[in-house]
C-alpha atoms as a PDB file:
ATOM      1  CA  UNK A   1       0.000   0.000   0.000  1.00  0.00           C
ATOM      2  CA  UNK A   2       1.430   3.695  -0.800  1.00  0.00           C
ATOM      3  CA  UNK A   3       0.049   6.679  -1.301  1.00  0.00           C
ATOM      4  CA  UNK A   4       0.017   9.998  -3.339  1.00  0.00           C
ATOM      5  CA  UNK A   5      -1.020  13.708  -2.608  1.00  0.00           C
ATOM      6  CA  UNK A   6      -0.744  17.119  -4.533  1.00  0.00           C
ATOM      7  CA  UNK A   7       1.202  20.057  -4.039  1.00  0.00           C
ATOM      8  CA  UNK A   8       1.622  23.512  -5.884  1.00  0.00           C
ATOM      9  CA  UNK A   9       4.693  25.752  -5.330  1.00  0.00           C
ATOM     10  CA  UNK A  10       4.517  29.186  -6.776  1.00  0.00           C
ATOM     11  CA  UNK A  11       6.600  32.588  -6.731  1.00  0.00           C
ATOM     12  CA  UNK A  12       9.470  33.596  -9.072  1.00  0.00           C
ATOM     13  CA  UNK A  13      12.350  32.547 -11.133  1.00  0.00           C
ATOM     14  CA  UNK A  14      15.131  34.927 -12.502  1.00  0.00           C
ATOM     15  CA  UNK A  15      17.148  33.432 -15.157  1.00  0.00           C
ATOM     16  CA  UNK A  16      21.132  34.048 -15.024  1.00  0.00           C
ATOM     17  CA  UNK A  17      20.838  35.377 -18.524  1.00  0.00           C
ATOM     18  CA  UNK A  18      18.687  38.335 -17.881  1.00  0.00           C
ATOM     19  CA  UNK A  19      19.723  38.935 -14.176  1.00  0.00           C
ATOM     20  CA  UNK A  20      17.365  41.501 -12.584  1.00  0.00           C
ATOM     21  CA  UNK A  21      14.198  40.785 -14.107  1.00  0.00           C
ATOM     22  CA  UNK A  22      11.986  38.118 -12.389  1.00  0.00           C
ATOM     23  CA  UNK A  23       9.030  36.078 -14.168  1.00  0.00           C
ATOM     24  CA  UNK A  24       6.145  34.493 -12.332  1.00  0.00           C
ATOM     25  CA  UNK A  25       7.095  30.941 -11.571  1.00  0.00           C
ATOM     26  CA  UNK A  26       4.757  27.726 -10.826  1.00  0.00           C
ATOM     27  CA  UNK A  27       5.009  23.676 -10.992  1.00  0.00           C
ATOM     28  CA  UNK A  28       2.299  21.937  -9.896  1.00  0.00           C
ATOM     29  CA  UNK A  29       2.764  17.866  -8.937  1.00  0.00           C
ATOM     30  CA  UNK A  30       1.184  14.946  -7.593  1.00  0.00           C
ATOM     31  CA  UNK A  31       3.671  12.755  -5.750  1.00  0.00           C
ATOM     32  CA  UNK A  32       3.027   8.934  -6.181  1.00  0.00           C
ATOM     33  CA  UNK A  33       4.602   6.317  -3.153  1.00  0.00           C
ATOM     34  CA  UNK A  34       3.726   2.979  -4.746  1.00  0.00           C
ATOM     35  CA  UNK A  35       4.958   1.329  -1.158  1.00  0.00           C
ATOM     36  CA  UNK A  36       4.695   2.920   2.576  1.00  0.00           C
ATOM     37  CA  UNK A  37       7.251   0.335   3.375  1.00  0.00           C
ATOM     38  CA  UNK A  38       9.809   1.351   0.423  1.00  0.00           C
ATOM     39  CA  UNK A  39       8.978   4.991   1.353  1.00  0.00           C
ATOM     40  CA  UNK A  40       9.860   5.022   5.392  1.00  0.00           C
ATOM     41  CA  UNK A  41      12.951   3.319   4.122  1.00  0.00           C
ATOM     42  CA  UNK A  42      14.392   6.336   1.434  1.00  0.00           C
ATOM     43  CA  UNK A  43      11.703   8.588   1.292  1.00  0.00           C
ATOM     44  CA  UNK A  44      11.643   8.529  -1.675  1.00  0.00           C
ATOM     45  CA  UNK A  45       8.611   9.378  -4.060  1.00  0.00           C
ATOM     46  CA  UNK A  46       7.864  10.242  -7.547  1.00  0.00           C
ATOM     47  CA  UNK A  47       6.822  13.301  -8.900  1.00  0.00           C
ATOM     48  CA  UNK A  48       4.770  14.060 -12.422  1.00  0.00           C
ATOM     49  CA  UNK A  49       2.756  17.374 -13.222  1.00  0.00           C
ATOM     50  CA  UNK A  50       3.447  20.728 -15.240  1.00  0.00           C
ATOM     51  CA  UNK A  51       5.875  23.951 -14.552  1.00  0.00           C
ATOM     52  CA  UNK A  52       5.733  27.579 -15.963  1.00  0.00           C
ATOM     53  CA  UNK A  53       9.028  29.019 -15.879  1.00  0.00           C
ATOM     54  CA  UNK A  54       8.778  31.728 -18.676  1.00  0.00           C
ATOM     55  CA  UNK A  55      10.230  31.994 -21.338  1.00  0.00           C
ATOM     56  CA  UNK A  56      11.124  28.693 -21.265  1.00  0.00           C
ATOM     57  CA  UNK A  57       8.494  26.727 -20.428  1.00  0.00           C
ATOM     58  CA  UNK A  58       4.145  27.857 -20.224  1.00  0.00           C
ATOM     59  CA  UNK A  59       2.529  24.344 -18.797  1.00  0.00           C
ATOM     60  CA  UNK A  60       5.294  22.182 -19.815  1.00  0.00           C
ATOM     61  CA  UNK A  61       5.330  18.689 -18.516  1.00  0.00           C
ATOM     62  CA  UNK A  62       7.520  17.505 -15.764  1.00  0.00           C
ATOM     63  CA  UNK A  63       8.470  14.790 -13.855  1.00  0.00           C
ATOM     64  CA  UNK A  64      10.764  13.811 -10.999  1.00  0.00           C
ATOM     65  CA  UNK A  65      11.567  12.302  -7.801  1.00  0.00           C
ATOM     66  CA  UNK A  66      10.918  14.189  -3.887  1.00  0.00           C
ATOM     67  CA  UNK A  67      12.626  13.205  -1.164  1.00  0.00           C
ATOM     68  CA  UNK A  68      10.657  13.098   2.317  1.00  0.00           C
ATOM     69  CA  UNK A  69      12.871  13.364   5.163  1.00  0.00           C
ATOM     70  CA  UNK A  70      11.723  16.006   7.406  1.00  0.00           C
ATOM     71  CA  UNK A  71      12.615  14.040  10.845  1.00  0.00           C
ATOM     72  CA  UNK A  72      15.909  12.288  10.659  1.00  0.00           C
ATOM     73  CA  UNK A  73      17.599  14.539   7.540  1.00  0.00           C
ATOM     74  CA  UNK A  74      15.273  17.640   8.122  1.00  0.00           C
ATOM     75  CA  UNK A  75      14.635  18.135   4.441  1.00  0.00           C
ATOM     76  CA  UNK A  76      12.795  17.873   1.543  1.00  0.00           C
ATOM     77  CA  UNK A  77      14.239  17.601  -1.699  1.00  0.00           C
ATOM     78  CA  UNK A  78      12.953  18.237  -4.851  1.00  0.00           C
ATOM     79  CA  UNK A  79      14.076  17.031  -8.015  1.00  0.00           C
ATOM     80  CA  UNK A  80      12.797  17.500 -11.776  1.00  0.00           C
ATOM     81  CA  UNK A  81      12.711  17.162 -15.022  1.00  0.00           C
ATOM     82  CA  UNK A  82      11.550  19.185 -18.131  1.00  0.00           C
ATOM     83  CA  UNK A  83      11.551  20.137 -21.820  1.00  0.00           C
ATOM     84  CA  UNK A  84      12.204  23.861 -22.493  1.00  0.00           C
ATOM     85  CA  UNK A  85      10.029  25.162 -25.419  1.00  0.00           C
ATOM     86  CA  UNK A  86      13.765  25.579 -27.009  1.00  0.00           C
ATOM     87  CA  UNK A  87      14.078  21.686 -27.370  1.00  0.00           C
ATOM     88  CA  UNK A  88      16.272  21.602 -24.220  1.00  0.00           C
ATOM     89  CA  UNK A  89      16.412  19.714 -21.386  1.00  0.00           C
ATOM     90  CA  UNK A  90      15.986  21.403 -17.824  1.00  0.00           C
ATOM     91  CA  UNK A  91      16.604  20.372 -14.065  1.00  0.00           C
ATOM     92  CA  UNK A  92      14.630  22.166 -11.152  1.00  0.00           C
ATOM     93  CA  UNK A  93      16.629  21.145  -8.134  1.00  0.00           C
ATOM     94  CA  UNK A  94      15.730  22.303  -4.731  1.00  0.00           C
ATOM     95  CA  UNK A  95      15.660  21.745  -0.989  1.00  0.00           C
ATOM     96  CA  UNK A  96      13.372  22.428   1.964  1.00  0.00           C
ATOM     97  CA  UNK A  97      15.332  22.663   5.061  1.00  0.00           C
ATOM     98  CA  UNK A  98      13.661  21.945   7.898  1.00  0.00           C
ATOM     99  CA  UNK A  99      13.416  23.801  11.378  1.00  0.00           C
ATOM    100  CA  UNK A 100      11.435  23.001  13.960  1.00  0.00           C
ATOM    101  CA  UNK A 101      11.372  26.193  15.767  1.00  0.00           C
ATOM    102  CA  UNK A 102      10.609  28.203  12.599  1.00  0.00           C
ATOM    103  CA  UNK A 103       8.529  25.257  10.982  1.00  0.00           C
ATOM    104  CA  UNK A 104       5.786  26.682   9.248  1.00  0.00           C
ATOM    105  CA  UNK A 105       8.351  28.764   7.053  1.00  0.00           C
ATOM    106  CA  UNK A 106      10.928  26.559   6.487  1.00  0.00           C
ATOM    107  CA  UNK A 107       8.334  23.379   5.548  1.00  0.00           C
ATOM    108  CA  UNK A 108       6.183  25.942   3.003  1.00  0.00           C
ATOM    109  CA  UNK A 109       9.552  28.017   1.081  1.00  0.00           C
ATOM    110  CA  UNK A 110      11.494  26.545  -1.328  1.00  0.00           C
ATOM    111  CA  UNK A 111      14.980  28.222  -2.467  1.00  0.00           C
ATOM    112  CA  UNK A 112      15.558  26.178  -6.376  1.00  0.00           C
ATOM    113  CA  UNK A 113      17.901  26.500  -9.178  1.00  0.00           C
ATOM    114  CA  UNK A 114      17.277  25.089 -12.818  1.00  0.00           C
ATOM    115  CA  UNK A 115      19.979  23.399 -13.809  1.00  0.00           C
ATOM    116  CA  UNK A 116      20.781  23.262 -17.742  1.00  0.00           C
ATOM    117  CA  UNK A 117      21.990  19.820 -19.704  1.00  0.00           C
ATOM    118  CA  UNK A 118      25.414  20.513 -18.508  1.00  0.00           C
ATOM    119  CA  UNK A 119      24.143  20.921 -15.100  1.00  0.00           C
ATOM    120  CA  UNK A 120      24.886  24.408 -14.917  1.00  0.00           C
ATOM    121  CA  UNK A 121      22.994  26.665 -13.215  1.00  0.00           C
ATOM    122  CA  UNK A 122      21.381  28.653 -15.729  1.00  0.00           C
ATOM    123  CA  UNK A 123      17.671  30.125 -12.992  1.00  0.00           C
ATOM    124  CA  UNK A 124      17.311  31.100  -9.428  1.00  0.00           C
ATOM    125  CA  UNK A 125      13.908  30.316  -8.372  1.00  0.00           C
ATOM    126  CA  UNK A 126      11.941  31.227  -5.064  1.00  0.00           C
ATOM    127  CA  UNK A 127       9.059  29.670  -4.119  1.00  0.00           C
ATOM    128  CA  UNK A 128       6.699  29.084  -1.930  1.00  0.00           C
ATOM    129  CA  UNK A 129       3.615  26.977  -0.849  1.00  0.00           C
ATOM    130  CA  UNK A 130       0.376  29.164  -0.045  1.00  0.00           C
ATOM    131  CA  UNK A 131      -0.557  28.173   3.126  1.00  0.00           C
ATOM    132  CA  UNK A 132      -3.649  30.189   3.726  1.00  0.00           C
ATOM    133  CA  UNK A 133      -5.161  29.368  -0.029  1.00  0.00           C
ATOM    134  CA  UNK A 134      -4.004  26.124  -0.860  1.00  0.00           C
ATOM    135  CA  UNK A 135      -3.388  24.093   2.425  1.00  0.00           C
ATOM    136  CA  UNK A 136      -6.904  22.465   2.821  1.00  0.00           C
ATOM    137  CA  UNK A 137      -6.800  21.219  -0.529  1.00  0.00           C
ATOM    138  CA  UNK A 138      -3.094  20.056  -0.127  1.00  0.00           C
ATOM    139  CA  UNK A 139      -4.438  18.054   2.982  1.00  0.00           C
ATOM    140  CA  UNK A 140      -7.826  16.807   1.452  1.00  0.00           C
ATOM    141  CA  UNK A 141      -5.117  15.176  -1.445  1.00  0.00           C
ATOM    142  CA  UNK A 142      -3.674  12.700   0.273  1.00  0.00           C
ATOM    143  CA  UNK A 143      -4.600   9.323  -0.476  1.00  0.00           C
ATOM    144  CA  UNK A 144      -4.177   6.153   0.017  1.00  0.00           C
ATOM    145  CA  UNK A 145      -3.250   3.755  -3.124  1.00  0.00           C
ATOM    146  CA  UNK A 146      -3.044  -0.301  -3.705  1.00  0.00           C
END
C-alpha cells in the first residue's frame, strides 16, 4: 500500500541570462509512493505534473523524484525534469530545510535553481507553498493507493 497527494509551489524565477528581471514561476505535482514500506525506508517518491518558468516553459510537462525526510535529515528535496520550449532539457533542483522552531516557514519556502543539460545553473527560483489558499486542498489530497 502507498500513497500519493498534490502540491503547488509558486513565486518567481530569474534566469542568469537576464539577471534583474523576475518572471512568475509555478510547478504543480502529484507525488506517487507505490509502497509505505519502500517509502519510510528512502523517502523517496515520484513526482509528475506541469511547470511555468517563462520563457522557457508555459505548462510544460515535468516529472521527478521528492525526497521526504523532514525528521531524521530535516529536508525535503525536490528534483525534476523538463523540456524547455527551445528543445532543451531542464533540471529544477531544490531543498526544503527543515526547522522546527521556525517550521511553518521553512516546511512551506522553497529556495531552487534550474539546472541546464550541462548541469549548470542557468535560474534562481523562489518559491513558496500558499498556506492560507491552498493548504486544505493540499491536505484533502492525500490518499491512500493499492
Amino acid at each position: 500500500m502507498g500513497f500519493t497527494f498534490s502540491e503547488t509551489m509558486a513565486g518567481t524565477i530569474e534566469w542568469d541570462a537576464a539577471p534583474g528581471i523576475q518572471h512568475p514561476f509555478r510547478f504543480d505535482v502529484t507525488a506517487v509512493a507505490d509502497s509505505t514500506r519502500q517509502h519510510l525506508k528512502d523517502g523517496k517518491a515520484t513526482l509528475r505534473g506541469t511547470i511555468v518558468a517563462p520563457p522557457k516553459a508555459d505548462g510544460a510537462p515535468v516529472e521527478g523524484v521528492i525526497t521526504i525526510r523532514p525528521l531524521d535529515q530535516k529536508i525535503i528535496r525536490y528534483e525534476l525534469s523538463f523540456v524547455g520550449e527551445d528543445g532543451k532539457t531542464y533540471e529544477l533542483v531544490g531543498q526544503k530545510d527543515i526547522k522546527f522552531r521556525n517550521l511553518i516557514k521553512t516546511m512551506s519556502y522553497l529556495p531552487a535553481e534550474i539546472l541546464d543539460e550541462d548541469h549548470r545553473r542557468v535560474a534562481v527560483c523562489k518559491t513558496s507553498f500558499d498556506t492560507r489558499n491552498d493548504l486544505w486542498s493540499f491536505l484533502r489530497s492525500f490518499r491512500p493507493i493499492r
